[in-house]
C-alpha atoms as a PDB file:
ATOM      1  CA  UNK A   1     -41.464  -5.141 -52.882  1.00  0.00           C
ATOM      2  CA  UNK A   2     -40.334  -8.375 -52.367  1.00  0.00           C
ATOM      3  CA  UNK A   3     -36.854  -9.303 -52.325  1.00  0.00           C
ATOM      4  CA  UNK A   4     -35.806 -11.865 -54.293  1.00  0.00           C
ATOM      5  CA  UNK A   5     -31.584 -11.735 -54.313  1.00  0.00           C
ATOM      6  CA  UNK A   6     -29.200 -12.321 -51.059  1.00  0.00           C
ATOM      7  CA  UNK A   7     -25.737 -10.913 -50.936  1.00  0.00           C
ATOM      8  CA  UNK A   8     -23.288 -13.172 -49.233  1.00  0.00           C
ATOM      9  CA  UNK A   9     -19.429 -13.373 -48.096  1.00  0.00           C
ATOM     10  CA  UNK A  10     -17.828 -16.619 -48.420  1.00  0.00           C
ATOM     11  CA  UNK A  11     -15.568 -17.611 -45.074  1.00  0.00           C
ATOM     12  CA  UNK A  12     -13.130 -18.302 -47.370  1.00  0.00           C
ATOM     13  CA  UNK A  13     -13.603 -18.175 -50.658  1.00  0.00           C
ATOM     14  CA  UNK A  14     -13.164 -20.171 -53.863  1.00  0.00           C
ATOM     15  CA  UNK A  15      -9.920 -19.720 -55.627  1.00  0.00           C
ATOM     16  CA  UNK A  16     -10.314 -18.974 -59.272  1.00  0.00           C
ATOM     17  CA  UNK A  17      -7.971 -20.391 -61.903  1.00  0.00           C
ATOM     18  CA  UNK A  18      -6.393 -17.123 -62.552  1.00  0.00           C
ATOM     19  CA  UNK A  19      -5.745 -17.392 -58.867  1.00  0.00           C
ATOM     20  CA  UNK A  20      -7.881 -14.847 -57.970  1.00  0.00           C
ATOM     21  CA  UNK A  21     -10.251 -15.350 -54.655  1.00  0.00           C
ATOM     22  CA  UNK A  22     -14.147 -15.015 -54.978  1.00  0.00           C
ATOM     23  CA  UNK A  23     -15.738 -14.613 -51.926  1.00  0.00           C
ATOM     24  CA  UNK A  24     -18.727 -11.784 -52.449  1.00  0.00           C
ATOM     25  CA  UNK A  25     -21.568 -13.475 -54.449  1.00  0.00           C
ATOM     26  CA  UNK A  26     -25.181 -13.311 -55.137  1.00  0.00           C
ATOM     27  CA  UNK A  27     -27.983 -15.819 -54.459  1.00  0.00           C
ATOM     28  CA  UNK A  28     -31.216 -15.541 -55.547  1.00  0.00           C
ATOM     29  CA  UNK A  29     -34.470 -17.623 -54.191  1.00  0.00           C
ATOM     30  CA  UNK A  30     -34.940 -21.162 -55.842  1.00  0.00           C
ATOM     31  CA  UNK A  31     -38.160 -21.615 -58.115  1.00  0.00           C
ATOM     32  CA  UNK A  32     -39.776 -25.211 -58.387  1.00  0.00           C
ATOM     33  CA  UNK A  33     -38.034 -24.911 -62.325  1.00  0.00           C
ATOM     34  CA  UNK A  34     -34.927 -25.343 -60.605  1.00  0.00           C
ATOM     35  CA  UNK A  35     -35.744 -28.349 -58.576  1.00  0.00           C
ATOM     36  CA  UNK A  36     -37.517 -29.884 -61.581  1.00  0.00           C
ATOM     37  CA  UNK A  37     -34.150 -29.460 -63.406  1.00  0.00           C
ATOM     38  CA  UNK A  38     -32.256 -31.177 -60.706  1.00  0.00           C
ATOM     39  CA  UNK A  39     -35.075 -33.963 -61.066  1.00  0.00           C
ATOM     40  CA  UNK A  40     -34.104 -34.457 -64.628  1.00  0.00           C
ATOM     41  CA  UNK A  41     -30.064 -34.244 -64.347  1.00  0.00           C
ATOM     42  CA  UNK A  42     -28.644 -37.872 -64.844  1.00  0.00           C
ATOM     43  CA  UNK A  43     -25.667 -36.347 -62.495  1.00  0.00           C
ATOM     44  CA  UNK A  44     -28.026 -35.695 -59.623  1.00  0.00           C
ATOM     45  CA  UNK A  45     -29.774 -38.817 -59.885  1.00  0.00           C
ATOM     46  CA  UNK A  46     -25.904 -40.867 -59.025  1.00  0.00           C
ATOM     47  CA  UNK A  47     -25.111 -38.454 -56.612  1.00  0.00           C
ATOM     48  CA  UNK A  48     -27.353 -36.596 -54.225  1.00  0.00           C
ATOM     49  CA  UNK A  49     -24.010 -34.447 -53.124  1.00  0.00           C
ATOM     50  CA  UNK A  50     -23.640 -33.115 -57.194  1.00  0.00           C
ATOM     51  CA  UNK A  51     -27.529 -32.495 -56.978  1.00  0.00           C
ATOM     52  CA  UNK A  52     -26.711 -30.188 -54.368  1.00  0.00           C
ATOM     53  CA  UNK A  53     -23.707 -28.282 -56.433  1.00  0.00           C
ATOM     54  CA  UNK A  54     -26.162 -28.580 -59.728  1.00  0.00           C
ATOM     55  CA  UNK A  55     -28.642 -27.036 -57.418  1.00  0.00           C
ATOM     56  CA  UNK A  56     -26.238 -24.092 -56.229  1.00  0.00           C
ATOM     57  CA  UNK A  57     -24.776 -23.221 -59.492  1.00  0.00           C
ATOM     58  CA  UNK A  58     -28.679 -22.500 -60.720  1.00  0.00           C
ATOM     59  CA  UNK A  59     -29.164 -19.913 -57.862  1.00  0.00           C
ATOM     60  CA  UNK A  60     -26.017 -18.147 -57.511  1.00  0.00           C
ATOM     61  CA  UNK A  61     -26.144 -15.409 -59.792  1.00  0.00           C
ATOM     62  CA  UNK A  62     -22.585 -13.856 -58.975  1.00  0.00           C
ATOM     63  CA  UNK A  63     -19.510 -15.078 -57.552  1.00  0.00           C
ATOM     64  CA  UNK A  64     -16.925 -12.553 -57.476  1.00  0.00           C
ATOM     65  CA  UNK A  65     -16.940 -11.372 -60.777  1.00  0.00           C
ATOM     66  CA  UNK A  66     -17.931 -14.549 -62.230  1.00  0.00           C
ATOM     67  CA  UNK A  67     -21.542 -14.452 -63.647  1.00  0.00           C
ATOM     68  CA  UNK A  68     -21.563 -17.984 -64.796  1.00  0.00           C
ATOM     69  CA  UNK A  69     -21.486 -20.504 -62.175  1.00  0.00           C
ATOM     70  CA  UNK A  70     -21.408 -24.199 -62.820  1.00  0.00           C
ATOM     71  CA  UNK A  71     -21.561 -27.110 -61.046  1.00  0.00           C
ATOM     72  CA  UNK A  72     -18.050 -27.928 -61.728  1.00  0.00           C
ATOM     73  CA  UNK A  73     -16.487 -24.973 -60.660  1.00  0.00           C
ATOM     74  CA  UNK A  74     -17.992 -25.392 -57.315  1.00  0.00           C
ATOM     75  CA  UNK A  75     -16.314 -28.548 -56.858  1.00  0.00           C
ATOM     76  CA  UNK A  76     -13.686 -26.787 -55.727  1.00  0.00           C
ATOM     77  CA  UNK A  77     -15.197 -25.191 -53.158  1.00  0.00           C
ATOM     78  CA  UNK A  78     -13.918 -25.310 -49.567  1.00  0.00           C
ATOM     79  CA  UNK A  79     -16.112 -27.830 -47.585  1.00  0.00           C
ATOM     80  CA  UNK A  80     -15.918 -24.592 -44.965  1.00  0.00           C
ATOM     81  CA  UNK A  81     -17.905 -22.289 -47.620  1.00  0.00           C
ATOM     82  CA  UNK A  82     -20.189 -25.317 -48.556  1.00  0.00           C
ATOM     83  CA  UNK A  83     -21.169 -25.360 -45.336  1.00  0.00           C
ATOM     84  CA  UNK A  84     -21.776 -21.589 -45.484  1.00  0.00           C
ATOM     85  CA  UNK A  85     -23.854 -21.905 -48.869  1.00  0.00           C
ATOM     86  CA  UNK A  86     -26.000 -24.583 -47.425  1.00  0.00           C
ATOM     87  CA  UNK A  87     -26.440 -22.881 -44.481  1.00  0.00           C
ATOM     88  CA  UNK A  88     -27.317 -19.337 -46.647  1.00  0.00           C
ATOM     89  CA  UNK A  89     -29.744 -20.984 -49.441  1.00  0.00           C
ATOM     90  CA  UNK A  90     -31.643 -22.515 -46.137  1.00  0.00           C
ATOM     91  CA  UNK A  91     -31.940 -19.235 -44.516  1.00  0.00           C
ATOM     92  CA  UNK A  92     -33.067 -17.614 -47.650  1.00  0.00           C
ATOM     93  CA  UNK A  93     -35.553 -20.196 -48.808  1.00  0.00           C
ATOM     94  CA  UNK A  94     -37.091 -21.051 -45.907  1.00  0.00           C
ATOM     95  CA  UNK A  95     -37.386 -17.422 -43.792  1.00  0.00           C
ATOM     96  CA  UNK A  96     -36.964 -15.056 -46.674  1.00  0.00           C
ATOM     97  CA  UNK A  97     -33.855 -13.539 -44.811  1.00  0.00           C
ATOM     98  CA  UNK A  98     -30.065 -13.962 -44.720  1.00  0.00           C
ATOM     99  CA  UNK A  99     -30.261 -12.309 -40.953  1.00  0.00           C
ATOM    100  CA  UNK A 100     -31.095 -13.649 -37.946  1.00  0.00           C
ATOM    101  CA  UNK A 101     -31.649 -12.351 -34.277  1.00  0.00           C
ATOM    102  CA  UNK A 102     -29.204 -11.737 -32.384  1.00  0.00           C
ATOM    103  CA  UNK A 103     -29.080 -10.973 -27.787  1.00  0.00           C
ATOM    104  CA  UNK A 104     -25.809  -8.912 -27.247  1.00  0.00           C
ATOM    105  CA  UNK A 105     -24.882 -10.875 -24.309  1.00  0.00           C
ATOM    106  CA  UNK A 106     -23.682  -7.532 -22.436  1.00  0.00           C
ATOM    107  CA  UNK A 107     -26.894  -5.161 -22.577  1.00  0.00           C
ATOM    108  CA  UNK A 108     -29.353  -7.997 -23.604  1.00  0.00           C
ATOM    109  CA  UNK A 109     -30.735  -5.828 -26.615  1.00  0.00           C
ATOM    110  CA  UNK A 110     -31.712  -7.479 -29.734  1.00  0.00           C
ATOM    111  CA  UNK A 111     -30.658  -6.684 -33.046  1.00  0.00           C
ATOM    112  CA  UNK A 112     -30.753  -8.630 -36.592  1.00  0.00           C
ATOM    113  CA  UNK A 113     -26.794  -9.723 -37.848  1.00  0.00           C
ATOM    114  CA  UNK A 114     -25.817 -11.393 -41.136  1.00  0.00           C
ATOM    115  CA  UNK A 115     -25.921 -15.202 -41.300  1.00  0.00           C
ATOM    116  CA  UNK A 116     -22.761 -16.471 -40.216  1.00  0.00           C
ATOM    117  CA  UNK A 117     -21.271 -20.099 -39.539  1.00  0.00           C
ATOM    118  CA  UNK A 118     -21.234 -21.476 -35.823  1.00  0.00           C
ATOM    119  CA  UNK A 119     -17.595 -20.611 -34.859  1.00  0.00           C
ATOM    120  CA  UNK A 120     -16.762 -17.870 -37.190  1.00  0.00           C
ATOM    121  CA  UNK A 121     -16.267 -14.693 -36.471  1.00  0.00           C
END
């Protein structure tokens, strides 16, 4: 079966206006209709940064409990958990995974871990 829907953790998540923090989400694999919707957005077209938040808000499903995710609402997104969203939606589209492989640096095994950004923990 193939898996088309990533679970993710935000670093640090995007504060709702009912103050409320969203961090767990969903993110599901882009289809070329999404691109070719970007193509067509006059916002996109002025700004290659909004494409990228018009291209986000089409593939996360879920943000804490918000279903309905829109370009404007990630404007307010810590540049931290941009970072983290880019990083995820290139994982996921490009190697079909949110995990990579990991050494343990003390017995040298190998082992998949979750996606995480350089310097977090």
């Amino acid at each position: 079966m193939m898996v088309t829907e990533f679970d993710f953790i935000l670093p640090r998540g995007l504060l709702g206006v009912d103050g409320e923090i969203h961090r767990e989400g969903t993110m599901r694999l882009t289809t070329a209709r999404d691109e070719i919707l970007i193509s067509k957005d006059a916002r996109a077209q002025e700004s290659e940064a909004y494409g990228e938040l018009i291209l986000l808000s089409q593939v996360i499903t879920r943000l804490g409990y918000l279903t309905e995710v829109v370009p404007d609402l990630l404007e307010n997104l810590f540049t931290l958990d941009l970072s983290y969203l880019r990083e995820f939606y290139n994982r996921i589209n490009q190697q079909g995974s949110a995990k990579i492989p990991v050494d343990c640096p003390v017995c040298k095994s190998q082992f998949m871990a979750e996606l995480a950004l350089a310097g977090e923990l």
